[in-house]
Protein backbone atom coordinates (compact mmCIF):
# COMPACT_ATOMS: atom_id res chain seq x y z
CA UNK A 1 28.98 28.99 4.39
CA UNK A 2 27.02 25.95 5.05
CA UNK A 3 28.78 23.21 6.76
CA UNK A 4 26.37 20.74 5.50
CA UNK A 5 27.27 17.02 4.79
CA UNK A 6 25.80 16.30 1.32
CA UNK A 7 27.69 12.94 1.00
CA UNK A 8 24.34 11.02 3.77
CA UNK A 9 22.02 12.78 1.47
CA UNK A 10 23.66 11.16 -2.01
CA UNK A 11 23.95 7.78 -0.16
CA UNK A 12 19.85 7.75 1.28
CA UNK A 13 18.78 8.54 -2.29
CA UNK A 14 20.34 5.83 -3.62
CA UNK A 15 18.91 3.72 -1.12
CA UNK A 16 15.37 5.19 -2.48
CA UNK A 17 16.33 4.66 -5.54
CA UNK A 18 17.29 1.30 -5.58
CA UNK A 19 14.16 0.20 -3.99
CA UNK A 20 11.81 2.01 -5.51
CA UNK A 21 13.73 0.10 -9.25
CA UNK A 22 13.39 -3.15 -7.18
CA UNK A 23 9.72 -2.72 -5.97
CA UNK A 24 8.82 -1.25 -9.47
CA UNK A 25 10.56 -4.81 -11.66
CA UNK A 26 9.37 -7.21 -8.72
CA UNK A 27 6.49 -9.71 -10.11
CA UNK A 28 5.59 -10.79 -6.33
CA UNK A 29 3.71 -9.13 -3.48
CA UNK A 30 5.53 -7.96 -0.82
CA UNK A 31 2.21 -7.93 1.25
CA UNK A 32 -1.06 -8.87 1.46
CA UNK A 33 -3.08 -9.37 -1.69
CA UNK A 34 -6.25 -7.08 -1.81
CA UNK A 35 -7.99 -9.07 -4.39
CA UNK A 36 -7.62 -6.43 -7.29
CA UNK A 37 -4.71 -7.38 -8.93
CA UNK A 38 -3.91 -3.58 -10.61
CA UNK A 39 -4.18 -2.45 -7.08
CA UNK A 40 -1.61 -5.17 -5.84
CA UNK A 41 0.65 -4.64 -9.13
CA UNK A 42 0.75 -0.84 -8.45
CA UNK A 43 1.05 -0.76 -4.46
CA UNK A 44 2.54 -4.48 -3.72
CA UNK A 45 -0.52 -5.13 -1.80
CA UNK A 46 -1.22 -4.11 1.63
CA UNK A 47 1.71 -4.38 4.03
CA UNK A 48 1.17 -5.04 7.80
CA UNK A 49 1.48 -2.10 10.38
CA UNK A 50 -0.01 0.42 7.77
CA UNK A 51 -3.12 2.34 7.56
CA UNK A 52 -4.84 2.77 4.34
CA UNK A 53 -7.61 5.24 3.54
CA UNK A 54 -9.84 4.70 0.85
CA UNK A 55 -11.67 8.21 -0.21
CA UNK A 56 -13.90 9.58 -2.80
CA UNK A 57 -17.15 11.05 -3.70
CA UNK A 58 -20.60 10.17 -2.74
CA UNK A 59 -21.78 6.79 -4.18
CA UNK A 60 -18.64 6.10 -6.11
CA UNK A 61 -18.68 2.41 -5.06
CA UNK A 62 -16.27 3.07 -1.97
CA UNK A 63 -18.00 1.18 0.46
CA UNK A 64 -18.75 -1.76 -2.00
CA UNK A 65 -14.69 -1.58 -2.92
CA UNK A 66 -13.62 -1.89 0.59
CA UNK A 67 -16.16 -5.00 1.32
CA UNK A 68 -14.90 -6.57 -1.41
CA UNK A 69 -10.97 -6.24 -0.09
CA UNK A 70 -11.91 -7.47 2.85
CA UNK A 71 -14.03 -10.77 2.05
CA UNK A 72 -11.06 -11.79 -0.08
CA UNK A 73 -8.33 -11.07 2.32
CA UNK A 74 -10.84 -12.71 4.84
CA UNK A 75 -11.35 -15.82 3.13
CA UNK A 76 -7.98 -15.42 0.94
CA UNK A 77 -5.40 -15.33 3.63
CA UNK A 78 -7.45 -15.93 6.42
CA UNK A 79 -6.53 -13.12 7.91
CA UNK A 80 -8.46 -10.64 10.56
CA UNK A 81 -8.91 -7.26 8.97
CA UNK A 82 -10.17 -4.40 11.49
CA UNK A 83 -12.18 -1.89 9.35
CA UNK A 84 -13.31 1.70 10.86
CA UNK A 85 -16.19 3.69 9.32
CA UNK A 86 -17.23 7.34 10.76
CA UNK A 87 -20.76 7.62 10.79
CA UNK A 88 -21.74 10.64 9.27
């Protein structure tokens, strides 16, 4: 037998739950705005401490995307944004 305390487990997902509900019916940002507002409505806009990646084929526009993020968070929020590209 498993001596395994299912009763945490219960509690943390309804912790999830809840604020993945309150996240989902929230009308404000609970970052920073990226500019593209179905972008902010479906991730909340971009919260400080994270990493994002943005990824796709060649010549889909990423490059052009990302700019465009970052000259309205720039002169948005005047904000510093730190951007890496590889070089390939």
């Amino acid at each position: 037998m498993c001596d395994t305390d299912y009763s945490n487990l219960r509690e943390m997902l309804k912790g999830c739950l809840c604020e993945v509900q309150a996240k989902a019916t929230k009308s404000c940002l609970s970052g920073i705005s990226s500019g593209f507002e179905p972008l902010d409505y479906l991730t909340g806009g971009f919260e400080n401490g994270k990493v994002y990646v943005i990824g796709g084929r060649p010549c889909m526009g990423k490059e052009e995307f990302m700019l465009s993020m970052i000259i309205d968070i720039i002169l948005e929020s005047k904000l510093p944004v730190l951007l890496f590209q590889p070089i390939i």
